[in-house]
Protein backbone atom coordinates (compact mmCIF):
# COMPACT_ATOMS: atom_id res chain seq x y z
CA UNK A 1 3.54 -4.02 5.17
CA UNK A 2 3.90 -2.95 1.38
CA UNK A 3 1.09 -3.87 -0.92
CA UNK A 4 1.87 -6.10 -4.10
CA UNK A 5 0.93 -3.91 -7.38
CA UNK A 6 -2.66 -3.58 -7.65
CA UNK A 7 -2.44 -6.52 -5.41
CA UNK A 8 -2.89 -8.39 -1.72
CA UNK A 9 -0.80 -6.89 0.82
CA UNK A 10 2.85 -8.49 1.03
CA UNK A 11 4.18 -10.12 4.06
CA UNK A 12 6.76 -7.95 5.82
CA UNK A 13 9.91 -10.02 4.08
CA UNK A 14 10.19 -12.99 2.10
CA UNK A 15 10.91 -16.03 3.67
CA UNK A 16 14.21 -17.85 2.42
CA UNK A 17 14.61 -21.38 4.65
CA UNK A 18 17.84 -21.30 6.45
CA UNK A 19 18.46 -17.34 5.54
CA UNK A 20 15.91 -15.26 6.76
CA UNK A 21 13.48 -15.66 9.65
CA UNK A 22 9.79 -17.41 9.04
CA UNK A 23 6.74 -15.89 9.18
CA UNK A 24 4.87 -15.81 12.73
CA UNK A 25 2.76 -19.43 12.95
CA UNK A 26 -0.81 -18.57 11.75
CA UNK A 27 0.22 -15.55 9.15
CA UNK A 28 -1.56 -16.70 6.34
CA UNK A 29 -4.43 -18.54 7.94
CA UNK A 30 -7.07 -15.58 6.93
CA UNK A 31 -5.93 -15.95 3.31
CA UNK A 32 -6.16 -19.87 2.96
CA UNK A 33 -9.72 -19.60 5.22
CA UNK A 34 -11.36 -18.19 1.50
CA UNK A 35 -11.04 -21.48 0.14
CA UNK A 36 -13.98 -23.27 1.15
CA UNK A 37 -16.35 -26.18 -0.11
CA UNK A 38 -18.96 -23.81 -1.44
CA UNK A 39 -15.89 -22.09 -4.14
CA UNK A 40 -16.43 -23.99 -7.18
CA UNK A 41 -13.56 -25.42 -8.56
CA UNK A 42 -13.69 -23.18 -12.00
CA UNK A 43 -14.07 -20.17 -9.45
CA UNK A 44 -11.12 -20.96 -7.21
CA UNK A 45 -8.90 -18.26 -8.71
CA UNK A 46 -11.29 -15.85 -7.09
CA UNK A 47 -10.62 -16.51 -3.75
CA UNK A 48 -7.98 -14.12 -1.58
CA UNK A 49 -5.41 -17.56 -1.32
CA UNK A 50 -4.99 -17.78 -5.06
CA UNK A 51 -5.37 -13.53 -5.52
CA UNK A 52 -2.30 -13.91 -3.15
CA UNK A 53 -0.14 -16.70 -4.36
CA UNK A 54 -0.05 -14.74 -7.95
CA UNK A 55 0.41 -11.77 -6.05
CA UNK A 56 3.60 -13.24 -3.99
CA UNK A 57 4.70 -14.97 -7.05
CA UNK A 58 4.75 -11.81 -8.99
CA UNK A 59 6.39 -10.09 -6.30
CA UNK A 60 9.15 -12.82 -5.77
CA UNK A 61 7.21 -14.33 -2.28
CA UNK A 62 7.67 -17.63 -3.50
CA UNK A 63 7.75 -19.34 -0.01
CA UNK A 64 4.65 -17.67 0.68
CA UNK A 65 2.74 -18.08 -2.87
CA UNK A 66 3.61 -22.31 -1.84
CA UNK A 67 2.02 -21.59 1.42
CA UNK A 68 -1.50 -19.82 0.50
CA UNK A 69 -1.93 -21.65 -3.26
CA UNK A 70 -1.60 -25.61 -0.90
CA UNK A 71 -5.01 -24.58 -0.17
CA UNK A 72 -6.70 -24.40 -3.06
CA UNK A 73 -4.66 -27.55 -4.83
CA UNK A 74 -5.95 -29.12 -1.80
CA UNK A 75 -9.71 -28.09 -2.69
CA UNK A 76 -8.68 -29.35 -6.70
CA UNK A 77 -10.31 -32.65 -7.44
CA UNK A 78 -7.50 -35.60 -8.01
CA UNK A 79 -6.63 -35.29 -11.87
CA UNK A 80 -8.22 -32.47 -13.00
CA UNK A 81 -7.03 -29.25 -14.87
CA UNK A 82 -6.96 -26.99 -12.18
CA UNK A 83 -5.41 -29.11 -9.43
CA UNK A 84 -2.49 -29.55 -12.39
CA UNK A 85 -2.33 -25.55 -13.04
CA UNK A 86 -2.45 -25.29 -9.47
CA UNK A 87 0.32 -27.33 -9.04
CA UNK A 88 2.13 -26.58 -11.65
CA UNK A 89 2.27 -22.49 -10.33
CA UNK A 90 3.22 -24.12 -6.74
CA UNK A 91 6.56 -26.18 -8.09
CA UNK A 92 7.33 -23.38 -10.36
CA UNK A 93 7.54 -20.76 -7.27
CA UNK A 94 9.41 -23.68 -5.38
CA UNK A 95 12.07 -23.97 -8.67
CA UNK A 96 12.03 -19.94 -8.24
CA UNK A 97 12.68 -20.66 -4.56
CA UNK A 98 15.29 -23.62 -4.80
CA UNK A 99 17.01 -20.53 -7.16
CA UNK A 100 17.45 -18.18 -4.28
CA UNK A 101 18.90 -21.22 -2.34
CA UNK A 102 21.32 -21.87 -4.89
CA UNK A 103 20.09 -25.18 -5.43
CA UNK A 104 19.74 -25.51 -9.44
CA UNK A 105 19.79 -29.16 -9.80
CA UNK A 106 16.42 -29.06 -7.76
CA UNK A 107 14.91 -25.65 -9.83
CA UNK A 108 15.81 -28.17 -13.02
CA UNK A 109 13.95 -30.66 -11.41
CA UNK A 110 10.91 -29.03 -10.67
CA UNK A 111 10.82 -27.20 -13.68
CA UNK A 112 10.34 -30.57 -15.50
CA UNK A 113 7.37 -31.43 -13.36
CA UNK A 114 5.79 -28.06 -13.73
CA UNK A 115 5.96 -29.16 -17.93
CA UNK A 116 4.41 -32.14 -16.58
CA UNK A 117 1.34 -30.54 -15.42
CA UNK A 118 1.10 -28.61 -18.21
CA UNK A 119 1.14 -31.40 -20.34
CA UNK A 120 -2.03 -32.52 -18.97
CA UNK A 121 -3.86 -29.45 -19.67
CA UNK A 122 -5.71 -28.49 -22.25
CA UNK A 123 -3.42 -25.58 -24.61
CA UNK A 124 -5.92 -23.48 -25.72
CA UNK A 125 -7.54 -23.43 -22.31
CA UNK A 126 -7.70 -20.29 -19.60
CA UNK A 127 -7.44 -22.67 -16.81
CA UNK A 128 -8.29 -20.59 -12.92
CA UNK A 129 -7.80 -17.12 -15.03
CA UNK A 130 -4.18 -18.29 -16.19
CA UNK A 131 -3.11 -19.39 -19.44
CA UNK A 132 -0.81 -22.92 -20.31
CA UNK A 133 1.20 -20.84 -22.73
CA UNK A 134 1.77 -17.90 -20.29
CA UNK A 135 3.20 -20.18 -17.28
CA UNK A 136 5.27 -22.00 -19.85
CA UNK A 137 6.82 -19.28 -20.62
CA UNK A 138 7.42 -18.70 -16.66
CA UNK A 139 9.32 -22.09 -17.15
CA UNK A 140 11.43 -20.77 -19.96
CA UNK A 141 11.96 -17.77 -18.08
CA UNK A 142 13.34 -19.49 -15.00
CA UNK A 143 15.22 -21.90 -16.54
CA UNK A 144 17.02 -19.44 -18.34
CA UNK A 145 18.26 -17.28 -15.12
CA UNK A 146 19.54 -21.23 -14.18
CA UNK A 147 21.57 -20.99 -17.14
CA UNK A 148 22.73 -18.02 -15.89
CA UNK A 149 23.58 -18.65 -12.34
């Protein structure tokens, strides 16, 4: 399997639903097992599941970046700034995803929710290592390849 740029080794393909094959049940289970109650919430972007969801995002994994980064927004307490960055980074891989699919009325869609998210976060903040103004430009980025495609 190749290894994501100074990164978590990739799965051997990415997974497209309804185009390529999914991954073998319990792939990722190692990676989403480093998110546990005694992470802090302000430390969760040091665990292998969110090293690897930037990792497959980076590397255009966005099935897979959904897959590990569900268990750390699951670990994110109910309206705070790191269950909306989380969140935010899992809809934008989805819009990324619903891209590949050829689904751009859905990538709009999420896009707008991802803002959302944002929204609620502080703008000056570094929020699990990331910063707001970085994934909105992510956003911009993706919604300009929909205004391509």
């Amino acid at each position: 399997m190749p290894d994501a740029p100074d990164g978590p080794e990739l799965p051997p393909h990415v997974y497209v639903p309804g185009v390529t094959r999914r991954h073998p049940e319990g792939w990722f289970d190692r990676i989403k097992a480093s998110v546990t109650d005694e992470v802090a919430v302000t430390d969760l972007h040091h665990t292998a599941a969110w090293q690897a969801g930037r990792a497959y995002f980076d590397a255009g994994y966005y099935w897979e970046c959904h897959e590990v980064l569900e268990a750390v927004w699951m670990r994110t307490p109910e309206g705070s700034q790191e269950r909306d960055m989380t969140q935010a980074l899992i809809q934008l891989a989805n819009a990324r995803l619903k891209i590949t699919m050829q689904r751009p009325r859905a990538a709009w869609r999420l896009c707008n929710m991802v803002e959302g998210h944002l929204a609620r976060c502080d703008a000056t903040a570094r929020i699990l290592g990331l910063e707001v103004a970085e994934v909105r430009h992510w956003v911009v980025q993706t919604r300009k390849t929909l205004e391509t495609t």
